[in-house]
PDB file of N, CA and C in Angstrom:
ATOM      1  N   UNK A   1       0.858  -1.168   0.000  1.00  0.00           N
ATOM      2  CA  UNK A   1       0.000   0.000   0.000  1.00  0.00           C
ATOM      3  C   UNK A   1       0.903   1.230   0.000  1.00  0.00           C
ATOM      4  N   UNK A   2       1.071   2.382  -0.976  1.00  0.00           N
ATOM      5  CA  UNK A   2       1.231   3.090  -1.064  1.00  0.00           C
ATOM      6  C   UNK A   2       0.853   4.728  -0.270  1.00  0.00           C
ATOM      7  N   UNK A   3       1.371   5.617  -0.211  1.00  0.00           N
ATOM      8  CA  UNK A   3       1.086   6.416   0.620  1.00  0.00           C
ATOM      9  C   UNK A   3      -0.543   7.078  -0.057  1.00  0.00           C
ATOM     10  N   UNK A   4      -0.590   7.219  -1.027  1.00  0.00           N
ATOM     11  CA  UNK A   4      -2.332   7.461  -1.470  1.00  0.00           C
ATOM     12  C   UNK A   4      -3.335   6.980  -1.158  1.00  0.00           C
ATOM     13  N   UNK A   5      -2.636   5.171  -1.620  1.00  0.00           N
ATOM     14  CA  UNK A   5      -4.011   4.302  -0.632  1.00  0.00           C
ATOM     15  C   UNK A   5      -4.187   4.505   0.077  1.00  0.00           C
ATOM     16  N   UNK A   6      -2.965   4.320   1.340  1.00  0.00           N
ATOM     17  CA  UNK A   6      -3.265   4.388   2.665  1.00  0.00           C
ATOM     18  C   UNK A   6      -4.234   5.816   3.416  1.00  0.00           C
ATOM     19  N   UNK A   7      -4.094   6.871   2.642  1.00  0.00           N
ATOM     20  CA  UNK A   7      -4.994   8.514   2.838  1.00  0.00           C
ATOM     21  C   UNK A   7      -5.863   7.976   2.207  1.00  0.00           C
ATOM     22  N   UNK A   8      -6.544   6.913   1.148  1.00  0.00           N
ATOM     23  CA  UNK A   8      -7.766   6.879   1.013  1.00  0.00           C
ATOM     24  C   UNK A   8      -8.628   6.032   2.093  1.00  0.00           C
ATOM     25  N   UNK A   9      -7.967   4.655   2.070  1.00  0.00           N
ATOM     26  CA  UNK A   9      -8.430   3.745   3.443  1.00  0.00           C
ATOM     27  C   UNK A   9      -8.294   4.493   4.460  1.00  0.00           C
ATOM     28  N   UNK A  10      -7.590   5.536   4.875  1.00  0.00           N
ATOM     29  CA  UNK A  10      -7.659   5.999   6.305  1.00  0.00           C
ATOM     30  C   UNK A  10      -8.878   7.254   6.311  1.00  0.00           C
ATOM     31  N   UNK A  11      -9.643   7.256   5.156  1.00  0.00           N
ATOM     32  CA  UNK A  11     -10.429   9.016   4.861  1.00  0.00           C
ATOM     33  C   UNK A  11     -11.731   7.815   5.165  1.00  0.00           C
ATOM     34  N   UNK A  12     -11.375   6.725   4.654  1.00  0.00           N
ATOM     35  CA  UNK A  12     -13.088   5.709   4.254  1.00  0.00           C
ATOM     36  C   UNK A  12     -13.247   5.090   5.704  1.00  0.00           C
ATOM     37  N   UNK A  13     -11.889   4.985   6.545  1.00  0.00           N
ATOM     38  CA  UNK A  13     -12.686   4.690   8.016  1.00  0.00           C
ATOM     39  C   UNK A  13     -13.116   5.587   8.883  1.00  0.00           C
ATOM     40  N   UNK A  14     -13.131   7.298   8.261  1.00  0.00           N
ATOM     41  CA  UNK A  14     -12.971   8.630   9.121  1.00  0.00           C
ATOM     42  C   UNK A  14     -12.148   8.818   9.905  1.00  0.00           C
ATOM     43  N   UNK A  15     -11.002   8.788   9.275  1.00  0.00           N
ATOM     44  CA  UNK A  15      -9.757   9.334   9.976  1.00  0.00           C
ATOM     45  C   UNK A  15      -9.587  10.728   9.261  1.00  0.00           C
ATOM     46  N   UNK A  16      -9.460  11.647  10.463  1.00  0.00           N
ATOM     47  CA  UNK A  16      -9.084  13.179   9.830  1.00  0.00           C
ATOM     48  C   UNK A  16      -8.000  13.168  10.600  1.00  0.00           C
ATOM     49  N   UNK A  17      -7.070  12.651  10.910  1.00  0.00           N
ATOM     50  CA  UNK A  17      -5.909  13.259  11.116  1.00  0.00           C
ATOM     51  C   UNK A  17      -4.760  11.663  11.170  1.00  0.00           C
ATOM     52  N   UNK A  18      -3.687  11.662  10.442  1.00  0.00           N
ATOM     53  CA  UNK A  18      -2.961  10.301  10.669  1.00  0.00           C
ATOM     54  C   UNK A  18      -1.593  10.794  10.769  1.00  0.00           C
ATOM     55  N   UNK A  19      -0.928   9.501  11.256  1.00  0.00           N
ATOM     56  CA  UNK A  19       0.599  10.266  11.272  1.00  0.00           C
ATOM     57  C   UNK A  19       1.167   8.741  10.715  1.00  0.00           C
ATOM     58  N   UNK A  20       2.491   9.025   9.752  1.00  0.00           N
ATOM     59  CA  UNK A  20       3.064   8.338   8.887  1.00  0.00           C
ATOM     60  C   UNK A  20       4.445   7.942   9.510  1.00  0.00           C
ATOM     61  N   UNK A  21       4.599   6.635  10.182  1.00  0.00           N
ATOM     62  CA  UNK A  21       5.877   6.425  10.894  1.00  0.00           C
ATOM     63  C   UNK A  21       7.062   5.654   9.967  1.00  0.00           C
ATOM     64  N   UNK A  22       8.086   5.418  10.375  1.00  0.00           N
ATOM     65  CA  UNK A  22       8.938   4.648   9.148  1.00  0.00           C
ATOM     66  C   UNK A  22       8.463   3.227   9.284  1.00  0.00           C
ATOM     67  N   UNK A  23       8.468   3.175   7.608  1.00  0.00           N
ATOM     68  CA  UNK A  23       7.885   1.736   7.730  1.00  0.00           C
ATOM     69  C   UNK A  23       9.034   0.682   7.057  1.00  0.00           C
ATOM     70  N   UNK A  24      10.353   0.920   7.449  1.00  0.00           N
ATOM     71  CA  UNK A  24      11.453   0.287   7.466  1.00  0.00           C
ATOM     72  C   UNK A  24      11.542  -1.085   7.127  1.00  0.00           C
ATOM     73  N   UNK A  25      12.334  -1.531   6.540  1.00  0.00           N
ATOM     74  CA  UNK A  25      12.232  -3.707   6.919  1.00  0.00           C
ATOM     75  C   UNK A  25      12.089  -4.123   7.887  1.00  0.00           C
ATOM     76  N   UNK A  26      12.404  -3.644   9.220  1.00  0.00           N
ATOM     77  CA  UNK A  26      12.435  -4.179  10.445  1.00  0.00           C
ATOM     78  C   UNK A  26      10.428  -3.886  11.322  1.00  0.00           C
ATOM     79  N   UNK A  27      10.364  -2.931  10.643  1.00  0.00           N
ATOM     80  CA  UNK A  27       8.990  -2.537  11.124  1.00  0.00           C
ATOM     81  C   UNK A  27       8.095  -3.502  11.053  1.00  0.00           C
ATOM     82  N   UNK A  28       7.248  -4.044  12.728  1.00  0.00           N
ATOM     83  CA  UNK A  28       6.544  -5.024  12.419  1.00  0.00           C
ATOM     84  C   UNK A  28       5.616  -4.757  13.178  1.00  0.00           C
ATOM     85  N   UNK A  29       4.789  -5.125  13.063  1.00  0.00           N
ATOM     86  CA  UNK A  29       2.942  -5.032  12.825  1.00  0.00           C
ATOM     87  C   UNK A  29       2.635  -6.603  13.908  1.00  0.00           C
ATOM     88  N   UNK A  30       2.130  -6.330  15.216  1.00  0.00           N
ATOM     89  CA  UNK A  30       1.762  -7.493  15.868  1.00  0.00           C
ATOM     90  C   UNK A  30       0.492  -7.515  16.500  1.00  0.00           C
ATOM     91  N   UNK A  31      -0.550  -8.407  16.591  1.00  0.00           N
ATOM     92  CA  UNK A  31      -1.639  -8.246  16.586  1.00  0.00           C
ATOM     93  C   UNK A  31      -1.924  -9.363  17.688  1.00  0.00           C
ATOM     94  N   UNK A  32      -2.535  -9.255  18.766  1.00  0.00           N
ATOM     95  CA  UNK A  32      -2.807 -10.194  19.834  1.00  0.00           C
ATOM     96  C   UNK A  32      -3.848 -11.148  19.019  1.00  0.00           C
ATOM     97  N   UNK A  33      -3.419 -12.596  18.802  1.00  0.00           N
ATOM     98  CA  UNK A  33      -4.534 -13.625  18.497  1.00  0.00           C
ATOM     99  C   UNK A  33      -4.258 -14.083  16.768  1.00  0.00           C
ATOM    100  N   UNK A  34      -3.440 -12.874  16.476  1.00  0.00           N
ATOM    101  CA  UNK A  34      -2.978 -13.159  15.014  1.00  0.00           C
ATOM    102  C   UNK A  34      -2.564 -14.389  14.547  1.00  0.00           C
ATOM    103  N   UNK A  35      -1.385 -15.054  14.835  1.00  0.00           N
ATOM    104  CA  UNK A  35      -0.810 -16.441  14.493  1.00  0.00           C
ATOM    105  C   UNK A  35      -0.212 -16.610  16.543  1.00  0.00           C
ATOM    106  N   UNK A  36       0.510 -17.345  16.022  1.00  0.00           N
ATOM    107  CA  UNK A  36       1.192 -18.258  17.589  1.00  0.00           C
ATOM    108  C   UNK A  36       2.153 -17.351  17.825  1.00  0.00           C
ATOM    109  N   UNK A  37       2.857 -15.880  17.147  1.00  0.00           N
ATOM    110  CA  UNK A  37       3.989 -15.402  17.435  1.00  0.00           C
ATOM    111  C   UNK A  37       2.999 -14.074  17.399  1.00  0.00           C
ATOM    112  N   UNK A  38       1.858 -13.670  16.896  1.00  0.00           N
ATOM    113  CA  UNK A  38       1.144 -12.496  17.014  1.00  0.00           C
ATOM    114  C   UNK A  38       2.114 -11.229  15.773  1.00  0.00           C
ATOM    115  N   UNK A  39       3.160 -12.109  14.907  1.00  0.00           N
ATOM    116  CA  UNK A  39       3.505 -11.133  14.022  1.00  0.00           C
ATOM    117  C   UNK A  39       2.944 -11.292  12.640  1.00  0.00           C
ATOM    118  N   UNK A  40       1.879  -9.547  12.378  1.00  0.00           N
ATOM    119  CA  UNK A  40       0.769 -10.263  11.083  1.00  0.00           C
ATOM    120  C   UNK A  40       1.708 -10.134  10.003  1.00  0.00           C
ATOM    121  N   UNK A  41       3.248  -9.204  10.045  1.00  0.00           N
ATOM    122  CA  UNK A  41       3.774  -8.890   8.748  1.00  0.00           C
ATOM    123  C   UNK A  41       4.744  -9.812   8.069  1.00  0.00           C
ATOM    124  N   UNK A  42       5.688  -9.018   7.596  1.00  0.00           N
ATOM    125  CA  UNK A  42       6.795 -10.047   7.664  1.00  0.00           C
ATOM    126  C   UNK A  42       8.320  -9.226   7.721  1.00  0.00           C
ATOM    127  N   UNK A  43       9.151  -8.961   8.510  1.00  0.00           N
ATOM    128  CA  UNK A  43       9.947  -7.682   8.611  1.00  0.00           C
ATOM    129  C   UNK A  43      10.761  -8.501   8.072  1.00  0.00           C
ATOM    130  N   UNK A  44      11.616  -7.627   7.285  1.00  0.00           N
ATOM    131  CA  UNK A  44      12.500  -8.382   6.414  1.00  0.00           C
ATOM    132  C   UNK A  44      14.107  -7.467   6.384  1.00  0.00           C
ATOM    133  N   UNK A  45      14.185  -7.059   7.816  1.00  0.00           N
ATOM    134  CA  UNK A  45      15.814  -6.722   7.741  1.00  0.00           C
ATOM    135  C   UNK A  45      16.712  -7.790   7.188  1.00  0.00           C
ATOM    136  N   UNK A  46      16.027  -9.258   7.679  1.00  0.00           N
ATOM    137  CA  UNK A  46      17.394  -9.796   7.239  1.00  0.00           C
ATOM    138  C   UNK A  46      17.001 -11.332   5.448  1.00  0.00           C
ATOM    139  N   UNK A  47      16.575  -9.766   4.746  1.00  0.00           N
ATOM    140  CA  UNK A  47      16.189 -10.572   3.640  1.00  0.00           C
ATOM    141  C   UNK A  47      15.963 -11.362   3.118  1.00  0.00           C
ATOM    142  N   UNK A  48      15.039 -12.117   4.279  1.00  0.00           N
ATOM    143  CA  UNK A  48      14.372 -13.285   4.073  1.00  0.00           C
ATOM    144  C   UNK A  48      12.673 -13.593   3.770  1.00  0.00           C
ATOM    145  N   UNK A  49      12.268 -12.378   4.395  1.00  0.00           N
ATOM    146  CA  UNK A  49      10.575 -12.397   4.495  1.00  0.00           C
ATOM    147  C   UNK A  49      10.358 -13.370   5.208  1.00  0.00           C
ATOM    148  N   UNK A  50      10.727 -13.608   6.474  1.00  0.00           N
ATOM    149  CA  UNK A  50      10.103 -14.429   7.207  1.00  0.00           C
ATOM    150  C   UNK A  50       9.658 -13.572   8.293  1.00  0.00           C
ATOM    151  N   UNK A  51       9.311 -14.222   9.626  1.00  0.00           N
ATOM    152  CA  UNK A  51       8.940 -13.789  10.926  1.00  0.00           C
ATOM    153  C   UNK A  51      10.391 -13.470  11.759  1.00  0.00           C
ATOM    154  N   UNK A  52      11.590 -13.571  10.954  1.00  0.00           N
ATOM    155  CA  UNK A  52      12.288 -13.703  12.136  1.00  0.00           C
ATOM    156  C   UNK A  52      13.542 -12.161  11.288  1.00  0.00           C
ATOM    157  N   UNK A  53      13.320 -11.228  10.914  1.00  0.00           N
ATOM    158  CA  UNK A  53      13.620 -10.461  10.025  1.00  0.00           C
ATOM    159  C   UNK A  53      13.691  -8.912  10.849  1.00  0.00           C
ATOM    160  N   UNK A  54      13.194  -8.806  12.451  1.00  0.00           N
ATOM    161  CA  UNK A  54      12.370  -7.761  12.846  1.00  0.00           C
ATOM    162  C   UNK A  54      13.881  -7.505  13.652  1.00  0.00           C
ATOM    163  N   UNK A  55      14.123  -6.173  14.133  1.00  0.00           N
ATOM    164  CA  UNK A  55      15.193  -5.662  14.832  1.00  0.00           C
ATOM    165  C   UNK A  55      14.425  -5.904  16.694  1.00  0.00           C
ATOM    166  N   UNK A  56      15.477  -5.308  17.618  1.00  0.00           N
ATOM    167  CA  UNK A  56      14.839  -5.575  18.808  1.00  0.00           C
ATOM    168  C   UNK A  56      15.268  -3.923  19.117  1.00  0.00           C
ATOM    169  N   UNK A  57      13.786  -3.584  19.442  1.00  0.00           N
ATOM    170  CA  UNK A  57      14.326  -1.880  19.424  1.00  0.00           C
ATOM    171  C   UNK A  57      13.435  -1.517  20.718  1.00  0.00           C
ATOM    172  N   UNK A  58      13.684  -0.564  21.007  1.00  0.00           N
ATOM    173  CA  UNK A  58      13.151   0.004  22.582  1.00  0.00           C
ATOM    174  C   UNK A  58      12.013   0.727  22.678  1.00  0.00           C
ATOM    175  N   UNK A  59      11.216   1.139  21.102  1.00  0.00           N
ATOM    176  CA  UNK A  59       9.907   1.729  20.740  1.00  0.00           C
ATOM    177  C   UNK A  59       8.705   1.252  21.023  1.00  0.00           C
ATOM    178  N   UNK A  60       7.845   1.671  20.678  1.00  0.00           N
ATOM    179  CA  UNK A  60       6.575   0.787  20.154  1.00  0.00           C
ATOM    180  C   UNK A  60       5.636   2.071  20.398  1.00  0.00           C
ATOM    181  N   UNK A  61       4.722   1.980  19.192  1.00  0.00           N
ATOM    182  CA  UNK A  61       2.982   2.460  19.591  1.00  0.00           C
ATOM    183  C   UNK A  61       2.048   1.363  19.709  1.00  0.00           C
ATOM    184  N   UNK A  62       1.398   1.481  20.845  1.00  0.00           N
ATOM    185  CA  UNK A  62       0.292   0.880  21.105  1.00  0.00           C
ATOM    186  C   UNK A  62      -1.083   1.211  20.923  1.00  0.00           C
ATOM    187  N   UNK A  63      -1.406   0.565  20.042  1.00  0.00           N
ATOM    188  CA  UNK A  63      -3.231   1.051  20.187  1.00  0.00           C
ATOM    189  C   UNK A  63      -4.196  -0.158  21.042  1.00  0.00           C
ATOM    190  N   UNK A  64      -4.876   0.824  21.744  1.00  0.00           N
ATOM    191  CA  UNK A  64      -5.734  -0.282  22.368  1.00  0.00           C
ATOM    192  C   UNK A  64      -7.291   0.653  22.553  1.00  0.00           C
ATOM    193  N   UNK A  65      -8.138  -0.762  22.765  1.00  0.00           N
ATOM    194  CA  UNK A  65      -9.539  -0.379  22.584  1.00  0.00           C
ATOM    195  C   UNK A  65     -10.232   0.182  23.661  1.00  0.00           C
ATOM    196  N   UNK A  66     -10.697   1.460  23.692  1.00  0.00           N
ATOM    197  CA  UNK A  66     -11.437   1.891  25.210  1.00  0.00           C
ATOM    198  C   UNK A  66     -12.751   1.613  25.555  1.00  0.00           C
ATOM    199  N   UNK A  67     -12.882   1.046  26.723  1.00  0.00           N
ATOM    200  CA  UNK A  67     -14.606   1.035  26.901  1.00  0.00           C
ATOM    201  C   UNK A  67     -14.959  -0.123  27.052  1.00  0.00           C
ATOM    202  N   UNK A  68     -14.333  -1.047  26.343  1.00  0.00           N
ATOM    203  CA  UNK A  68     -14.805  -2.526  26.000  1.00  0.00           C
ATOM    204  C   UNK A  68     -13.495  -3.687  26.499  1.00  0.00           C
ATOM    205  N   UNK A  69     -12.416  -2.698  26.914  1.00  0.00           N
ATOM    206  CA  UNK A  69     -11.292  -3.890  27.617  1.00  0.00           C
ATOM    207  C   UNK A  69     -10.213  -3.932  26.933  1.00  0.00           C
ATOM    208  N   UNK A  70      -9.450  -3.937  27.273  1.00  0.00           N
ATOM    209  CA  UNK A  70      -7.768  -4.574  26.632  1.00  0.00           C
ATOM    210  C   UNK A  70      -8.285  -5.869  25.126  1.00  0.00           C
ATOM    211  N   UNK A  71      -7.825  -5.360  24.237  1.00  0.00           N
ATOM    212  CA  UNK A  71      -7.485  -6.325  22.934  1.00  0.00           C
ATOM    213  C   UNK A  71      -7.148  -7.539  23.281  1.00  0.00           C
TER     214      UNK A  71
END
């Protein structure tokens, strides 16, 4: 997905405001319940496209759901 798509999918769920982080090889996308390791992407620092491709870095954004409980 390209940066256009992504401003169109983010306009069609009513998002008026987004912010664009690096989306690097190492950048990975983990989702509680996803697979057995919870990684949905595939980070590919170490040019493989597997699960095991992701750096170990000291960041993270978290989104979580209000009202209805922890994800």
């Amino acid at each position: 997905m390209n940066l256009i798509e992504l401003r169109h999918f983010l306009q069609q769920l009513g998002c008026t405001d987004a912010l664009n982080l690096d989306g690097g090889g190492s950048s990975t996308l983990w989702a509680k319940g996803f697979n057995a390791s919870g990684v949905a992407n595939y980070p590919c620092d170490n040019h493989k496209f597997d699960h095991e491709g992701e750096r170990k870095v000291a960041n993270a954004l978290v989104v979580v759901r209000r009202g209805k409980g922890v994800l």
